[in-house]
Each structure stands twice: as structure tokens, then as C-alpha cells.
PDB file of N, CA and C in Angstrom:
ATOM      1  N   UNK A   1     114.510 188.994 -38.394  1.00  0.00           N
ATOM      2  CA  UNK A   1     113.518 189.897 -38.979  1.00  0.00           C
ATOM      3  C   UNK A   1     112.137 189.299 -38.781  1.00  0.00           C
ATOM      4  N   UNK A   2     111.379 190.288 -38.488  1.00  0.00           N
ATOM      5  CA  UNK A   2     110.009 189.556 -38.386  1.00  0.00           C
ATOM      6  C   UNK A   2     109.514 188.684 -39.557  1.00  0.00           C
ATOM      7  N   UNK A   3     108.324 188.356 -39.577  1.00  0.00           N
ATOM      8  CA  UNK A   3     107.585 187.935 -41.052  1.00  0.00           C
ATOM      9  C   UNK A   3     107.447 186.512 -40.971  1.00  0.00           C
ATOM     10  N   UNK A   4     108.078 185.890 -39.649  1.00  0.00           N
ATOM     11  CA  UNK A   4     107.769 184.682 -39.665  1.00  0.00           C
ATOM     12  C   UNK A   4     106.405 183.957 -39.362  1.00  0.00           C
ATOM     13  N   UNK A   5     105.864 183.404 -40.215  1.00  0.00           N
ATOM     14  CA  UNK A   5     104.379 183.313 -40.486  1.00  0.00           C
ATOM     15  C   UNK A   5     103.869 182.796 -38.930  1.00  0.00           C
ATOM     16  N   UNK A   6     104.597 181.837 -38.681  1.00  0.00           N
ATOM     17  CA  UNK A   6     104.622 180.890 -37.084  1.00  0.00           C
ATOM     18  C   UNK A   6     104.172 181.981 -36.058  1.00  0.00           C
ATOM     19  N   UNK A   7     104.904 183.096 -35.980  1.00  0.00           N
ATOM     20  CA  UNK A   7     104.535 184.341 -35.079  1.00  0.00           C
ATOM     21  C   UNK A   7     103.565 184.818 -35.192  1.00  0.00           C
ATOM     22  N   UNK A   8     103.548 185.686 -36.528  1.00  0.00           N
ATOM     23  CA  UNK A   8     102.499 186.762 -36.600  1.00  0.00           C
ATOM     24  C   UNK A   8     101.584 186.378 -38.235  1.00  0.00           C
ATOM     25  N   UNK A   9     100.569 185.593 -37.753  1.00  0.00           N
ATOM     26  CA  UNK A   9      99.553 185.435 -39.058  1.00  0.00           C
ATOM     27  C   UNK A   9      99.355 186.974 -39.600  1.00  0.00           C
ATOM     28  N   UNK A  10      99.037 186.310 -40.705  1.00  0.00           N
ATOM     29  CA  UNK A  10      98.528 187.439 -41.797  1.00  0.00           C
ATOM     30  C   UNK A  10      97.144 187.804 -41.838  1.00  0.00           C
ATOM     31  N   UNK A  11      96.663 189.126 -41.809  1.00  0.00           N
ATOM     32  CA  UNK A  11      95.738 189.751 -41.402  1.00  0.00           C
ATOM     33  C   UNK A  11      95.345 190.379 -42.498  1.00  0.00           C
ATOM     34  N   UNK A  12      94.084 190.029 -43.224  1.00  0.00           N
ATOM     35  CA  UNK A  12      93.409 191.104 -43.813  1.00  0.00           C
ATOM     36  C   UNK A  12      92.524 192.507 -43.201  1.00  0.00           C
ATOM     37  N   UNK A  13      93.041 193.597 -43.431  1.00  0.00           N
ATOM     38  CA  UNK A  13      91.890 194.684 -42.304  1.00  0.00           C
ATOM     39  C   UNK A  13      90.784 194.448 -42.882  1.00  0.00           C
ATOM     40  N   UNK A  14      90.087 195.003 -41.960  1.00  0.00           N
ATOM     41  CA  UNK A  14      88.803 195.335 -42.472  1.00  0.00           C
ATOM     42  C   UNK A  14      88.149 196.461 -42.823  1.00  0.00           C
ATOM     43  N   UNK A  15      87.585 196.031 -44.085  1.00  0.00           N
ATOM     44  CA  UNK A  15      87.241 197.351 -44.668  1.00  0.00           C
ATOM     45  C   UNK A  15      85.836 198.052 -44.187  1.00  0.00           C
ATOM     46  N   UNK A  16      86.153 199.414 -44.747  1.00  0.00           N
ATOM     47  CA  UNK A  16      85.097 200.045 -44.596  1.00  0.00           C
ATOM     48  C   UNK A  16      83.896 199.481 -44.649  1.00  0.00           C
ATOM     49  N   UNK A  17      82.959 200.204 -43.904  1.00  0.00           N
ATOM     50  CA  UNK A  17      81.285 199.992 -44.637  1.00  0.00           C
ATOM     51  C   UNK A  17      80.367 200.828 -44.281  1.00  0.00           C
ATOM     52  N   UNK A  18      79.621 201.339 -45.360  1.00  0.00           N
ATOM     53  CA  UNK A  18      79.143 202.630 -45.972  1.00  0.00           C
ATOM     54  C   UNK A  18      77.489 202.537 -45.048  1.00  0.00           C
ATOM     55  N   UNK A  19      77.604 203.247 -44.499  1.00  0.00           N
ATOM     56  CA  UNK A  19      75.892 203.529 -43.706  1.00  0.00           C
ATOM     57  C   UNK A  19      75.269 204.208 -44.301  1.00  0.00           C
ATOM     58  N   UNK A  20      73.741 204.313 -44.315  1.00  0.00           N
ATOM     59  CA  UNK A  20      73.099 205.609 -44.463  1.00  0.00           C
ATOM     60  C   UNK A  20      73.374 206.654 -43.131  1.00  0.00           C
ATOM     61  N   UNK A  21      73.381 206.405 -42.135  1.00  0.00           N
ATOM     62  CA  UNK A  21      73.019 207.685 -41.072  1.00  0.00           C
ATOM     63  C   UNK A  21      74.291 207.070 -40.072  1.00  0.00           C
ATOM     64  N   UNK A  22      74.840 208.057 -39.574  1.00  0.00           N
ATOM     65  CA  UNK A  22      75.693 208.003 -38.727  1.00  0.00           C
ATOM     66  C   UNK A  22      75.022 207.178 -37.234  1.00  0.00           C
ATOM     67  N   UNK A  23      75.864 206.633 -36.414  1.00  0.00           N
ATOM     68  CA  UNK A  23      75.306 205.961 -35.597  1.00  0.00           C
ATOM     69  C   UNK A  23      76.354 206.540 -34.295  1.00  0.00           C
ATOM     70  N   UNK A  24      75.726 205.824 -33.003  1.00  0.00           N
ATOM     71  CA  UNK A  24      76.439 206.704 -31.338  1.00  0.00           C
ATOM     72  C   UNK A  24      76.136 205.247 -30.901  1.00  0.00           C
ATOM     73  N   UNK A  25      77.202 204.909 -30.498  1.00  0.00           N
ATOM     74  CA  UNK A  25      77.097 203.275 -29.457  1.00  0.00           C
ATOM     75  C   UNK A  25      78.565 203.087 -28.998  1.00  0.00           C
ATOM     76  N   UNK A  26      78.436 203.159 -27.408  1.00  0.00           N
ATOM     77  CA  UNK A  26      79.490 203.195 -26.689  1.00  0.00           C
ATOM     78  C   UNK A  26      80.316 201.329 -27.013  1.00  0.00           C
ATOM     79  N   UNK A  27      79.745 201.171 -27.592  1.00  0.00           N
ATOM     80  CA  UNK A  27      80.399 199.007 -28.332  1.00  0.00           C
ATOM     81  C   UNK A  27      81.798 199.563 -28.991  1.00  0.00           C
ATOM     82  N   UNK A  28      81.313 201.008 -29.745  1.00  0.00           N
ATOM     83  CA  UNK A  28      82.656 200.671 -31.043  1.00  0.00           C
ATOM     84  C   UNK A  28      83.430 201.916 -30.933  1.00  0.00           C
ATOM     85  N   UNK A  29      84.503 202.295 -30.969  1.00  0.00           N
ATOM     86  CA  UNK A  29      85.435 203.333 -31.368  1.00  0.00           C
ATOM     87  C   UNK A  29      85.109 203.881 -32.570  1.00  0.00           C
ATOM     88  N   UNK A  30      85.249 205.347 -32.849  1.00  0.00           N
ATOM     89  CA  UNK A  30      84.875 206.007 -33.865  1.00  0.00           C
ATOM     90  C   UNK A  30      86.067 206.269 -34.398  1.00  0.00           C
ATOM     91  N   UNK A  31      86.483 207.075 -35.629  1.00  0.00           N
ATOM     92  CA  UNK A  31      87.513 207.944 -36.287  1.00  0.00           C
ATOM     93  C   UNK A  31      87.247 208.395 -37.519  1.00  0.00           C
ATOM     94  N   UNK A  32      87.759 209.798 -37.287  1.00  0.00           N
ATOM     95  CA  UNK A  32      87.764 210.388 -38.733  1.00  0.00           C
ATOM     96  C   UNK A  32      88.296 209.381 -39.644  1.00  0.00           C
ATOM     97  N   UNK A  33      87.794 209.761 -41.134  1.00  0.00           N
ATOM     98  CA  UNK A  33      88.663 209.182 -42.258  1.00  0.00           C
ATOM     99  C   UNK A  33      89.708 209.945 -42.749  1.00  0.00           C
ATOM    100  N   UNK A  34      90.687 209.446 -42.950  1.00  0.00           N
ATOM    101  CA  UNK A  34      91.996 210.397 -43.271  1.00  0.00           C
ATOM    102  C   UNK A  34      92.310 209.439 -44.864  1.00  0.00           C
ATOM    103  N   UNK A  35      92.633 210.490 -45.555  1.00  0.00           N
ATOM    104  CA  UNK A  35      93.037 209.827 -47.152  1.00  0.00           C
ATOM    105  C   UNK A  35      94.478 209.673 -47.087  1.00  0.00           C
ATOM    106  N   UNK A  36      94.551 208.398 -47.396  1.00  0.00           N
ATOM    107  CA  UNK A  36      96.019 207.985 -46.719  1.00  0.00           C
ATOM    108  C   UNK A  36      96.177 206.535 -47.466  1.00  0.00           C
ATOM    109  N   UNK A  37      97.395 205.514 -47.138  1.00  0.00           N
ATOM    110  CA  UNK A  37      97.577 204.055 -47.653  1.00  0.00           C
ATOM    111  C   UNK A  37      96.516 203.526 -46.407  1.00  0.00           C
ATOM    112  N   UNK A  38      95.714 202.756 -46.187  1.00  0.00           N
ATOM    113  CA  UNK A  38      95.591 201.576 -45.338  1.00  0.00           C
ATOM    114  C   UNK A  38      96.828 200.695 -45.173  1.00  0.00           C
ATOM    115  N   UNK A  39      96.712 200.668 -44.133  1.00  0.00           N
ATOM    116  CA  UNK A  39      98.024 199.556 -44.022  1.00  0.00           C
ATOM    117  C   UNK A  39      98.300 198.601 -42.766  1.00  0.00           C
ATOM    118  N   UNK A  40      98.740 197.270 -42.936  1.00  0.00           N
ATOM    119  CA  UNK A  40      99.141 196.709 -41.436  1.00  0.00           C
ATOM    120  C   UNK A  40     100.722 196.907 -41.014  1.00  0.00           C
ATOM    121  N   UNK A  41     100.617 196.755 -40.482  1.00  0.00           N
ATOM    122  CA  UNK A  41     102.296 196.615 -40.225  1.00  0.00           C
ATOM    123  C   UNK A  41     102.858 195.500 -38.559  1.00  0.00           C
ATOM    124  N   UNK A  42     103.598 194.482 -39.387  1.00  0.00           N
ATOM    125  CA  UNK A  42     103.810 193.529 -38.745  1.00  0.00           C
ATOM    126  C   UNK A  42     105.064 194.037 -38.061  1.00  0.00           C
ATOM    127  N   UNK A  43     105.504 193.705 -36.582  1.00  0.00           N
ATOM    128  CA  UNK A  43     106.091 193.697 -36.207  1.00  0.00           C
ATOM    129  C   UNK A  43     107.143 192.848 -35.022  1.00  0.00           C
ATOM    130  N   UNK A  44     108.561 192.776 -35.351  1.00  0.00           N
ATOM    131  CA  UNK A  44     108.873 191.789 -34.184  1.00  0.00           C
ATOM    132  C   UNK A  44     110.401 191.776 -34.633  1.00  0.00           C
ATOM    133  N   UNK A  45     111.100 190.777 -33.776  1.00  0.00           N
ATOM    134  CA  UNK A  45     112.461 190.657 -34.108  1.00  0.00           C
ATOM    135  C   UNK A  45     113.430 191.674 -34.937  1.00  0.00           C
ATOM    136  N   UNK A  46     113.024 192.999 -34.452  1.00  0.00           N
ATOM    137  CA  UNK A  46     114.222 193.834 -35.070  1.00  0.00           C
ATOM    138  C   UNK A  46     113.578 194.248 -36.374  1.00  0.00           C
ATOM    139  N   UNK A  47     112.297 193.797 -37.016  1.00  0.00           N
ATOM    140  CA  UNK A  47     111.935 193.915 -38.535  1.00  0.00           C
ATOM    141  C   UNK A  47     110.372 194.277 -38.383  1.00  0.00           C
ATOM    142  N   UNK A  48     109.849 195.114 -39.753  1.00  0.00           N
ATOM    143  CA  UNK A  48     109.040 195.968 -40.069  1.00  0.00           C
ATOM    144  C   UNK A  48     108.566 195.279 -41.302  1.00  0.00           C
ATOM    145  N   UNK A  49     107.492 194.797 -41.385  1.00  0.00           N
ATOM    146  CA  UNK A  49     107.184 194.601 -42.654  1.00  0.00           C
ATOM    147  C   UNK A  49     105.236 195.288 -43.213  1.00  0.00           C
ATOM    148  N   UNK A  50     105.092 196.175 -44.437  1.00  0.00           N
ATOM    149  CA  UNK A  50     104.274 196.962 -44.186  1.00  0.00           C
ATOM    150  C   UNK A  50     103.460 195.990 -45.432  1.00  0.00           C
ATOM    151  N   UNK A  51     102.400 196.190 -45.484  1.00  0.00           N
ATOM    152  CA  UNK A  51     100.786 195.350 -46.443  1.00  0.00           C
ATOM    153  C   UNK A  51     100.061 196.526 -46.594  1.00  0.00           C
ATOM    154  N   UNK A  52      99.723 196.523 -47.871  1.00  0.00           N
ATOM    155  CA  UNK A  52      98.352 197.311 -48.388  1.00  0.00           C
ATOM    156  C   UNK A  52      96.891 195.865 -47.933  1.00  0.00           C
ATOM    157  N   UNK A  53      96.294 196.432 -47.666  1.00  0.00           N
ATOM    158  CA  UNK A  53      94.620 196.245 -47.583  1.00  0.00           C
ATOM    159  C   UNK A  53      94.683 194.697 -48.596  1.00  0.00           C
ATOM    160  N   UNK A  54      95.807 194.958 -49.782  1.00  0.00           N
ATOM    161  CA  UNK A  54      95.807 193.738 -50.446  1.00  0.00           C
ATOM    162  C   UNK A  54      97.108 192.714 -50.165  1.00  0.00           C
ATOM    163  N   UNK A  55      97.584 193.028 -49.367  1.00  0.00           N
ATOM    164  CA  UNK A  55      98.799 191.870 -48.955  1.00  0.00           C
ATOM    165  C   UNK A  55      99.670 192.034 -49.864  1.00  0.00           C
ATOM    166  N   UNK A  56      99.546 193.225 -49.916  1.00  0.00           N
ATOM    167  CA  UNK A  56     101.220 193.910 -50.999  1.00  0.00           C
ATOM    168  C   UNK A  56     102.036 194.522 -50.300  1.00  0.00           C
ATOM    169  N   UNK A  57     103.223 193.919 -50.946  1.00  0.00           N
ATOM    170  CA  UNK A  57     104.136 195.345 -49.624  1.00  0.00           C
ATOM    171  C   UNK A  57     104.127 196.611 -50.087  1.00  0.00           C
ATOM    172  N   UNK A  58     104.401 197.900 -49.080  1.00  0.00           N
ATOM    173  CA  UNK A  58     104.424 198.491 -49.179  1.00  0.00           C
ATOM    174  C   UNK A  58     105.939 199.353 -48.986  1.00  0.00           C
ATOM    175  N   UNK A  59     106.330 200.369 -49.699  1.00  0.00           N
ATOM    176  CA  UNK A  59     107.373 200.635 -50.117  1.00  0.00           C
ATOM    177  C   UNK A  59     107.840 202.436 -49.120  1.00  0.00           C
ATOM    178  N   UNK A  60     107.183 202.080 -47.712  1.00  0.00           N
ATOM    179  CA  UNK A  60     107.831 203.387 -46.755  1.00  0.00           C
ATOM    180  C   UNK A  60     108.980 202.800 -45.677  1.00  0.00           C
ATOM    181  N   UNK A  61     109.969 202.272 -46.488  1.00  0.00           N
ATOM    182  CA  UNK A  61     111.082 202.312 -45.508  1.00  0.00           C
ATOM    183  C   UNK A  61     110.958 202.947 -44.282  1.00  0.00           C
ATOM    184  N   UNK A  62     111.610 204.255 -44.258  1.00  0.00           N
ATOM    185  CA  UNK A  62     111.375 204.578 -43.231  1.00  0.00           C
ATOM    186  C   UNK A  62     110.378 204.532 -42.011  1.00  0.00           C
ATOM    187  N   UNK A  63     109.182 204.650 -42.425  1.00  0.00           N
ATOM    188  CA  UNK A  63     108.429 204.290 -41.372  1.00  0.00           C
ATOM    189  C   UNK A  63     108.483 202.890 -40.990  1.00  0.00           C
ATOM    190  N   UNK A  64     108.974 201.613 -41.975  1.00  0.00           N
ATOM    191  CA  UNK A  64     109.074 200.386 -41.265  1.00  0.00           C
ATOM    192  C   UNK A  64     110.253 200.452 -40.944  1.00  0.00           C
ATOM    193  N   UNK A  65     110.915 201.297 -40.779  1.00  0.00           N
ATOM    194  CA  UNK A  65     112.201 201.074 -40.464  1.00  0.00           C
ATOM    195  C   UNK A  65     112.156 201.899 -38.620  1.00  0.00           C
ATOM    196  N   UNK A  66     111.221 202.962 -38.580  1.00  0.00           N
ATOM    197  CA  UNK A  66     110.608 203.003 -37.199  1.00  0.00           C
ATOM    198  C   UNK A  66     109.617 202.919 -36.279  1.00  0.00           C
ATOM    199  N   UNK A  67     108.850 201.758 -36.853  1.00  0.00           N
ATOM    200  CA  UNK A  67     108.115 200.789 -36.116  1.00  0.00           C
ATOM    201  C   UNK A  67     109.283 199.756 -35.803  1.00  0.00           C
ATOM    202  N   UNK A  68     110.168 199.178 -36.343  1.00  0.00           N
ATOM    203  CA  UNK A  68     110.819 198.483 -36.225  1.00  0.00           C
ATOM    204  C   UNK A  68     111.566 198.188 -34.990  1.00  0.00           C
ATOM    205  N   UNK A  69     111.345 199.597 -34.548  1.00  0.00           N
ATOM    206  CA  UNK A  69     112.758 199.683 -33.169  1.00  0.00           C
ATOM    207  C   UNK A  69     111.832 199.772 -31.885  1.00  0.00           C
ATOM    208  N   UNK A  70     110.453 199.541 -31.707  1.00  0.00           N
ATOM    209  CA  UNK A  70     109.363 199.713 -31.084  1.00  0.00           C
ATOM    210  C   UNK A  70     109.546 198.491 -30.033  1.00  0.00           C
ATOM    211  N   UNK A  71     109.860 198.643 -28.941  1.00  0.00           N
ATOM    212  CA  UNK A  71     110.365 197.829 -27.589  1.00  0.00           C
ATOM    213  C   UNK A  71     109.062 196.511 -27.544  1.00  0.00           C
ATOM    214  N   UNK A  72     108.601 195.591 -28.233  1.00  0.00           N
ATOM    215  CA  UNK A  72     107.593 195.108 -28.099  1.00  0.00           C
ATOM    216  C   UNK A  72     107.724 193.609 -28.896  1.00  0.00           C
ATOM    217  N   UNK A  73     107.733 192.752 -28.137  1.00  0.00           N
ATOM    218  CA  UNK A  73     107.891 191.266 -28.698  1.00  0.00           C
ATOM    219  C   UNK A  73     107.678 191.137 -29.913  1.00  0.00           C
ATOM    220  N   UNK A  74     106.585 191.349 -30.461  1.00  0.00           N
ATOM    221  CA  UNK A  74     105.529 191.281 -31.537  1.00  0.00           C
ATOM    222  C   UNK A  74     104.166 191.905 -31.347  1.00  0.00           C
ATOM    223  N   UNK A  75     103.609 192.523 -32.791  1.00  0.00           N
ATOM    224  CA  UNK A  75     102.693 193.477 -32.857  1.00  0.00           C
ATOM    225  C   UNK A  75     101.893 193.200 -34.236  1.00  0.00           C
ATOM    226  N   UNK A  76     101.308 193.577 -34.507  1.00  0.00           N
ATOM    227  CA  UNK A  76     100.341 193.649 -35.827  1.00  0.00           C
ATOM    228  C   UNK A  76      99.102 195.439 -35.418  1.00  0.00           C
ATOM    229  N   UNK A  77     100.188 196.184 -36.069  1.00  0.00           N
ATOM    230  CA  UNK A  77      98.682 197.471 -35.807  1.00  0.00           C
ATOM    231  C   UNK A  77      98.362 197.437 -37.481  1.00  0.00           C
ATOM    232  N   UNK A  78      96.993 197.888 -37.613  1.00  0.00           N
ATOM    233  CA  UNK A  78      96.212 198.282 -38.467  1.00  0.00           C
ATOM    234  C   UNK A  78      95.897 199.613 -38.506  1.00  0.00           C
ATOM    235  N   UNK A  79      96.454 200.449 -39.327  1.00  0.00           N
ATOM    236  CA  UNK A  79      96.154 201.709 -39.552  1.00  0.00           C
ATOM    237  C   UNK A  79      96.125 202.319 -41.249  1.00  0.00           C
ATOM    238  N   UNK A  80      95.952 203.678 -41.113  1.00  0.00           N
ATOM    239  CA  UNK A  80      96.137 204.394 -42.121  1.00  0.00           C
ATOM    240  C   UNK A  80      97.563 205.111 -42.146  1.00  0.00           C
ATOM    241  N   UNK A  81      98.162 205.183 -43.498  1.00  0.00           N
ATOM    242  CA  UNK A  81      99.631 206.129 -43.742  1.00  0.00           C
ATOM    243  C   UNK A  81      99.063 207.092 -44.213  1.00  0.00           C
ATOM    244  N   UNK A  82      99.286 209.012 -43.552  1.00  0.00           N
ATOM    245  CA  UNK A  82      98.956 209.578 -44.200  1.00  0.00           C
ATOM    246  C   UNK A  82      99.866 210.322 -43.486  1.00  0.00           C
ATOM    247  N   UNK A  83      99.617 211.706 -44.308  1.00  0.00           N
ATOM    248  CA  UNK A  83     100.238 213.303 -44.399  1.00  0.00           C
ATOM    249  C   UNK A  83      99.685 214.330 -44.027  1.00  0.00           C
ATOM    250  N   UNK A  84      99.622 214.962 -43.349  1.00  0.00           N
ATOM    251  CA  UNK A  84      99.043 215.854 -42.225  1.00  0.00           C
ATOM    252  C   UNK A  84      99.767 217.268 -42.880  1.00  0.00           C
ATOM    253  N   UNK A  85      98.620 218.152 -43.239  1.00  0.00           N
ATOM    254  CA  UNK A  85      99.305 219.557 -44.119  1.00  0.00           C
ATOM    255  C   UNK A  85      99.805 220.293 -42.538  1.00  0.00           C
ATOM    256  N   UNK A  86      99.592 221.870 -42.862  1.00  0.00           N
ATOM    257  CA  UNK A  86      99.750 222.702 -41.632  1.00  0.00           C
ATOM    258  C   UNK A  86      98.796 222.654 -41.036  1.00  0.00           C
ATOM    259  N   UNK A  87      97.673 222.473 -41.944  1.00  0.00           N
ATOM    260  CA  UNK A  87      96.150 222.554 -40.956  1.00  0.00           C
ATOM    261  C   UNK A  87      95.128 221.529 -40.420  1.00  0.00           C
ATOM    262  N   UNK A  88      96.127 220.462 -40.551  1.00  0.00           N
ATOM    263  CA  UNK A  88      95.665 219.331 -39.833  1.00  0.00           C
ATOM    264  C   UNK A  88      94.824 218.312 -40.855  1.00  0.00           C
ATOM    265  N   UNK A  89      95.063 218.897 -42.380  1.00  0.00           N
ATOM    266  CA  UNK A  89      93.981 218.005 -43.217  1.00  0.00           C
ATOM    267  C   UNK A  89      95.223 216.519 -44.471  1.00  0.00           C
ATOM    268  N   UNK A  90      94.728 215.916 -43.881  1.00  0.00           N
ATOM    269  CA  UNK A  90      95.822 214.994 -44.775  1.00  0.00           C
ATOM    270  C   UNK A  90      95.488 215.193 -46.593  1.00  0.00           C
ATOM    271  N   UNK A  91      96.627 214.637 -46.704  1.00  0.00           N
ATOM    272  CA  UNK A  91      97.216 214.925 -48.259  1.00  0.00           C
ATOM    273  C   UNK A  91      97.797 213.426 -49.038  1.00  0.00           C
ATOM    274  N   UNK A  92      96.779 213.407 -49.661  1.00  0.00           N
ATOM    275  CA  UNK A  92      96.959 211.503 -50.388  1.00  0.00           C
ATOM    276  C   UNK A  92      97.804 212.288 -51.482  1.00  0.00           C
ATOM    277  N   UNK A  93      98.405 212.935 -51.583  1.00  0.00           N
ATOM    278  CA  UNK A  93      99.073 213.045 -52.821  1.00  0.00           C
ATOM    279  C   UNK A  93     100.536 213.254 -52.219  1.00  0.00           C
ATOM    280  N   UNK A  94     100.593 214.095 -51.218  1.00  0.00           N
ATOM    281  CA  UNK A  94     102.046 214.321 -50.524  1.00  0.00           C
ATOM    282  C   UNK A  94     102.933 212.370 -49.657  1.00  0.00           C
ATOM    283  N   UNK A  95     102.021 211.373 -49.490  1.00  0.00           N
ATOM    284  CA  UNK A  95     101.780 210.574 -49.389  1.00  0.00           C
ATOM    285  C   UNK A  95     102.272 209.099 -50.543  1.00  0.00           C
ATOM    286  N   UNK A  96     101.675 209.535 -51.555  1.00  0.00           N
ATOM    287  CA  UNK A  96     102.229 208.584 -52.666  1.00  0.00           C
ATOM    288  C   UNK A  96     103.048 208.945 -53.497  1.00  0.00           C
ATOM    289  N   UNK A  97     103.968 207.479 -53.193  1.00  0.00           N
ATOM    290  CA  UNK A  97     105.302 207.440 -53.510  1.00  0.00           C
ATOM    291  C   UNK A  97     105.848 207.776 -54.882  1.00  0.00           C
ATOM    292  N   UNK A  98     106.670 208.649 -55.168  1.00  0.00           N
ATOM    293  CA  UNK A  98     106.924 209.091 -56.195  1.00  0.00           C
ATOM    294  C   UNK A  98     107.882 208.679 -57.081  1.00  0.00           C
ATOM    295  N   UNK A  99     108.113 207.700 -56.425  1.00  0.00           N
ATOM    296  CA  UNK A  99     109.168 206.665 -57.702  1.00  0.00           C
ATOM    297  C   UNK A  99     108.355 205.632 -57.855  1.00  0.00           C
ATOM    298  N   UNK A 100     107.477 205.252 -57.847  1.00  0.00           N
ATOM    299  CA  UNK A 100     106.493 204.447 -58.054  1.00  0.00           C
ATOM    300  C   UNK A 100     106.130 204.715 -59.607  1.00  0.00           C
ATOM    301  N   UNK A 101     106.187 204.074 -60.825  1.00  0.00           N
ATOM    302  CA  UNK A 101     105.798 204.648 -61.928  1.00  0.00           C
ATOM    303  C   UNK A 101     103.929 204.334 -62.011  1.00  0.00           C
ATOM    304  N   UNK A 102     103.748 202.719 -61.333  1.00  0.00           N
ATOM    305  CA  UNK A 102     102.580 202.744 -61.276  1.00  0.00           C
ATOM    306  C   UNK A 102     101.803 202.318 -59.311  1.00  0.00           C
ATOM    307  N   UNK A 103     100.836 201.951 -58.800  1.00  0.00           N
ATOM    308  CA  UNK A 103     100.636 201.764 -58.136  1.00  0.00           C
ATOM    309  C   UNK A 103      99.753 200.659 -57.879  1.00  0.00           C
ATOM    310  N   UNK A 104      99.685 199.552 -57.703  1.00  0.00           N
ATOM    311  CA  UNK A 104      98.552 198.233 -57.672  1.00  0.00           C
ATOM    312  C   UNK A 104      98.570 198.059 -55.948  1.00  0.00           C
ATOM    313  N   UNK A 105      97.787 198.865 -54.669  1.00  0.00           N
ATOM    314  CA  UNK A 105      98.119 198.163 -53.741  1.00  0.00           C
ATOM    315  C   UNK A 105      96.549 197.763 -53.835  1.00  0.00           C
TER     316      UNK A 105
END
């Protein structure tokens, strides 16, 4: 299973940061914001292991369970978990986990 520290260090993302005025510079990749978990997700040896923004795990099996099978030595992506309605607008509520009584990520 992945998670072996030796492989794949632990990564804090990086967070947002709030501009006044939008900016255009071919240096950086842009993206919408989607309301969703932040999340990393380590990958390697057959295993999935998912981090909130705070180095908590996170509790979507399934999706670490298919990153997991992802043909690739080892990986570390940084993304957002979210829920995509019919009309293309994500849904932080369809999203968080509902056996969760509370949430600290």
C-alpha cells in the first residue's frame, strides 16, 4: 500500500490567495473554483491514500479506491473533490459525507 513516507513526502497544497483584480499571464494556469473537499491524493503500490488541505484523511473510499488502480509507479495530484449537478455547477452539499456526524478537515 502506498503511504510510505520514503516514497511519497507529504505535501501541504497550496492555498488560495485572494487578489483585488483578476490577472492574464501566460507563467500560470488558471481554473474555475469549484466548491468541493481540497484534497491530495497519494498514490502508489496498489494504495490510495486521500488528505484534506489539513493532513487529515479523508473518508471517499471509493474514489481512493480508483485512483488506486491508476497504471503509475507513484503520484501525488492535488485537486478538488466535487459534484457536478446536471448543469455543470458543483454541489458542496451532495459532496459531504453523510455519516460524518461532524467534520474537522
Amino acid at each position: 500500500m502506498v503511504l510510505d513516507s520514503d516514497v511519497l513526502p507529504r505535501i501541504r497544497p497550496m492555498r488560495l490567495r485572494l487578489v483585488k483584480e483578476p490577472f492574464d499571464n501566460p507563467d500560470y494556469i488558471f481554473e474555475l473554483k469549484q466548491d468541493g473537499f481540497r484534497a491530495t491524493a497519494y498514490i502508489g503500490q496498489g494504495g490510495c491514500r486521500l488528505e484534506s488541505r489539513n493532513l487529515k484523511s479523508l473518508p471517499f473510499k471509493s474514489l481512493g479506491a480508483s485512483l488506486a488502480v491508476l497504471t503509475v509507479p507513484n503520484a501525488i495530484l492535488d485537486g478538488e473533490i466535487i459534484v457536478l449537478d446536471n448543469k455543470g455547477v458543483s454541489q458542496f452539499s451532495a459532496v459531504y459525507p453523510k455519516n460524518l456526524v461532524t467534520i474537522d478537515f
